[in-house]
C-alpha atoms as a PDB file:
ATOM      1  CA  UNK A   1      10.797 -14.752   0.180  1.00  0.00           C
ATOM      2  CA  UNK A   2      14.069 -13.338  -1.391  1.00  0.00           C
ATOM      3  CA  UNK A   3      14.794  -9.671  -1.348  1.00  0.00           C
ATOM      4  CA  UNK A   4      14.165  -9.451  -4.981  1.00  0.00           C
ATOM      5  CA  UNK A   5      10.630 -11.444  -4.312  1.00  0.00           C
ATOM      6  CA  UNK A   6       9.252  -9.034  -1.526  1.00  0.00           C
ATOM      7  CA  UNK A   7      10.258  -6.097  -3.757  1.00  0.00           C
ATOM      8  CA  UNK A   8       8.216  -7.261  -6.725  1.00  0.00           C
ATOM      9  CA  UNK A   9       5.529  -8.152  -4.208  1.00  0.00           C
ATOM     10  CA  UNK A  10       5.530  -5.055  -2.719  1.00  0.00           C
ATOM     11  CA  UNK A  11       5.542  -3.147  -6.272  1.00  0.00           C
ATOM     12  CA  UNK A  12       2.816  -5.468  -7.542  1.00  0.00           C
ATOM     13  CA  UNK A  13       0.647  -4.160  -4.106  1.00  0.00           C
ATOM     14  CA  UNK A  14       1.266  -0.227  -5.410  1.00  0.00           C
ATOM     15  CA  UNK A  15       0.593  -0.815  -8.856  1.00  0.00           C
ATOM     16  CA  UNK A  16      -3.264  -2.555  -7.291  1.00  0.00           C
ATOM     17  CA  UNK A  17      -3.206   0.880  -4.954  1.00  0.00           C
ATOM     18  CA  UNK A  18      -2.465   2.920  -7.808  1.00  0.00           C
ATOM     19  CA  UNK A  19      -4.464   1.225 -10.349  1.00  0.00           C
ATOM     20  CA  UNK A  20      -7.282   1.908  -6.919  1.00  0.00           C
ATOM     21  CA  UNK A  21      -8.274  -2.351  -7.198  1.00  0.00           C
ATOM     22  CA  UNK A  22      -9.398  -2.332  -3.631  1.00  0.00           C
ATOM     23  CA  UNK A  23     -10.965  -5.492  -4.293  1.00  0.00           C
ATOM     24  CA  UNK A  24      -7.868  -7.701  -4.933  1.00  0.00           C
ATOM     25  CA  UNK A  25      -5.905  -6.164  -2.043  1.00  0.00           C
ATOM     26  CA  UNK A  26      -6.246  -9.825  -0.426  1.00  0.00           C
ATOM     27  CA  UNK A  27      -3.549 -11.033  -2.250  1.00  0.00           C
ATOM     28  CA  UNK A  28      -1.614  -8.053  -0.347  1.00  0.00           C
ATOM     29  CA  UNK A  29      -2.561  -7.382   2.932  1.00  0.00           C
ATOM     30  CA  UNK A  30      -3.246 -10.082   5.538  1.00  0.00           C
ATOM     31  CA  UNK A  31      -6.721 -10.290   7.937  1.00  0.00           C
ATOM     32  CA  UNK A  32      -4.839  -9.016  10.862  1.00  0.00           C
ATOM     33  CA  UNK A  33      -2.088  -5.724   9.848  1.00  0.00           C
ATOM     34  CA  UNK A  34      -1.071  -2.643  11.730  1.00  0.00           C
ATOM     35  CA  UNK A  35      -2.050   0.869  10.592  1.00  0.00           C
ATOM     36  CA  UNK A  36      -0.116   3.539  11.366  1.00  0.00           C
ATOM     37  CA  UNK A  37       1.497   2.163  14.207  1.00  0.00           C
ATOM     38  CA  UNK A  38      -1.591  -0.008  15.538  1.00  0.00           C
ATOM     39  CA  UNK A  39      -3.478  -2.996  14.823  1.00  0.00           C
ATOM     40  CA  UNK A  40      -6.022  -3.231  12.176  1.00  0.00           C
ATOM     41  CA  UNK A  41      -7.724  -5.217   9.706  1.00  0.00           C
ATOM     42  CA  UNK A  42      -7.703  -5.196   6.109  1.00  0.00           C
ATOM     43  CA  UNK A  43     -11.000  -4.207   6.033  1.00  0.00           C
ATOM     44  CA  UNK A  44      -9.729  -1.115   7.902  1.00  0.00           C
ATOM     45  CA  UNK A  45      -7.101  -0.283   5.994  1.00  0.00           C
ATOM     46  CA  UNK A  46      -9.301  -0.508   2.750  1.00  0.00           C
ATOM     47  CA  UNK A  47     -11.528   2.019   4.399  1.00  0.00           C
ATOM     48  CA  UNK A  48      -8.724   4.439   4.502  1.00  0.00           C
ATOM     49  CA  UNK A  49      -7.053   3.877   1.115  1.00  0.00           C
ATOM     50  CA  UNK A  50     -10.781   4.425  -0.035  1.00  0.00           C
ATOM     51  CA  UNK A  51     -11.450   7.411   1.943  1.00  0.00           C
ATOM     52  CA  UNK A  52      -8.076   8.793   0.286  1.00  0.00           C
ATOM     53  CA  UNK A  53      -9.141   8.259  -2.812  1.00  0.00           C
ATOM     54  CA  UNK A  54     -12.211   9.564  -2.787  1.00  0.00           C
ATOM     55  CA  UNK A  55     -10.958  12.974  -1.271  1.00  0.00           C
ATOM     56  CA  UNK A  56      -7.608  12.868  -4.129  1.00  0.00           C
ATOM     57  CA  UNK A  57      -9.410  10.483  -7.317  1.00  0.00           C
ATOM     58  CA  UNK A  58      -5.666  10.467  -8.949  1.00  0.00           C
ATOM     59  CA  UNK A  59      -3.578  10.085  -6.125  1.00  0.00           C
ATOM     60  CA  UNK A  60      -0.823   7.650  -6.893  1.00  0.00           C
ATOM     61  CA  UNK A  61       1.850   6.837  -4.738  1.00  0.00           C
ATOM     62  CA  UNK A  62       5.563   7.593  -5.267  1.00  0.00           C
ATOM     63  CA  UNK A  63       7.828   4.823  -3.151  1.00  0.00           C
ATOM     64  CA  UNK A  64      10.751   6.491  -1.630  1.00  0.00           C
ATOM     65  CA  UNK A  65      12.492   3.596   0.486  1.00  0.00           C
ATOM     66  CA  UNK A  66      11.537   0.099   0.954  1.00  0.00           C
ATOM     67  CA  UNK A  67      13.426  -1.995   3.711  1.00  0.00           C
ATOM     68  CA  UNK A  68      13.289  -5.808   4.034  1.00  0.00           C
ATOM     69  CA  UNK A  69      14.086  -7.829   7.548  1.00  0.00           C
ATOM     70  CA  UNK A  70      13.284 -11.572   6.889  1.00  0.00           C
ATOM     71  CA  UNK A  71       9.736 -11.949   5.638  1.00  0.00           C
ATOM     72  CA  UNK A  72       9.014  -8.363   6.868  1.00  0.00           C
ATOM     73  CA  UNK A  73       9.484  -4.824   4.662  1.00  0.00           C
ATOM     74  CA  UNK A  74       8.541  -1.619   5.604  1.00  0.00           C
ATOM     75  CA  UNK A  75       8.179   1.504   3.008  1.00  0.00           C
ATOM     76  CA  UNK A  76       8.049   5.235   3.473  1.00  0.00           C
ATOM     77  CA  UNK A  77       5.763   6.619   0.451  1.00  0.00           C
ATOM     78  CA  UNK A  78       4.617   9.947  -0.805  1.00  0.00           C
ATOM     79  CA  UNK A  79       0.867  10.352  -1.849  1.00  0.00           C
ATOM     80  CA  UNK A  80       0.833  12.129  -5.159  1.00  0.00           C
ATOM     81  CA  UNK A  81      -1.642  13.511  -7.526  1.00  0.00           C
ATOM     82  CA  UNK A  82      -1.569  14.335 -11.370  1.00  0.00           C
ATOM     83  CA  UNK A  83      -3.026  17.768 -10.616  1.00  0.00           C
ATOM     84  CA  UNK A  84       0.238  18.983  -9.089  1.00  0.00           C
ATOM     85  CA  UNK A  85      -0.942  18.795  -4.681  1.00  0.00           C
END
């Protein structure tokens, strides 16, 4: 994928967090993914973006940086809520 392609990927994939469609993250996250550092599934990382929203029912996420190397991006995001914490 191009630059611009990964980008609109990876927008499309917080627009399905925001939007809190846990049930089409397939399309975004593989099986096998890290979390935090270590490996995971997607399962597991739907158990966490759950858990978050369940403690914070508006959070949203603001994206701050996104890098790309090759097929590979990273992002550093800020969880946000509507009610101002």
């Amino acid at each position: 994928m191009s630059d611009s392609d990964l980008r609109a990927f990876y927008l499309r994939y917080i627009e399905a967090l925001d939007a809190h469609a846990f049930d089409g993250m397939d399309e975004f996250i593989s099986d096998r993914t890290t979390l935090n550092g270590e490996p995971a599934t997607r399962d597991d990382l739907i158990a966490v973006q759950q858990q978050d929203v369940d403690a914070v029912p508006d959070l949203h996420w603001e994206l701050k940086e996104l890098l790309f190397d090759s097929d590979r991006l990273a992002a550093r995001l800020t969880p946000v809520n509507f009610a101002g914490s």
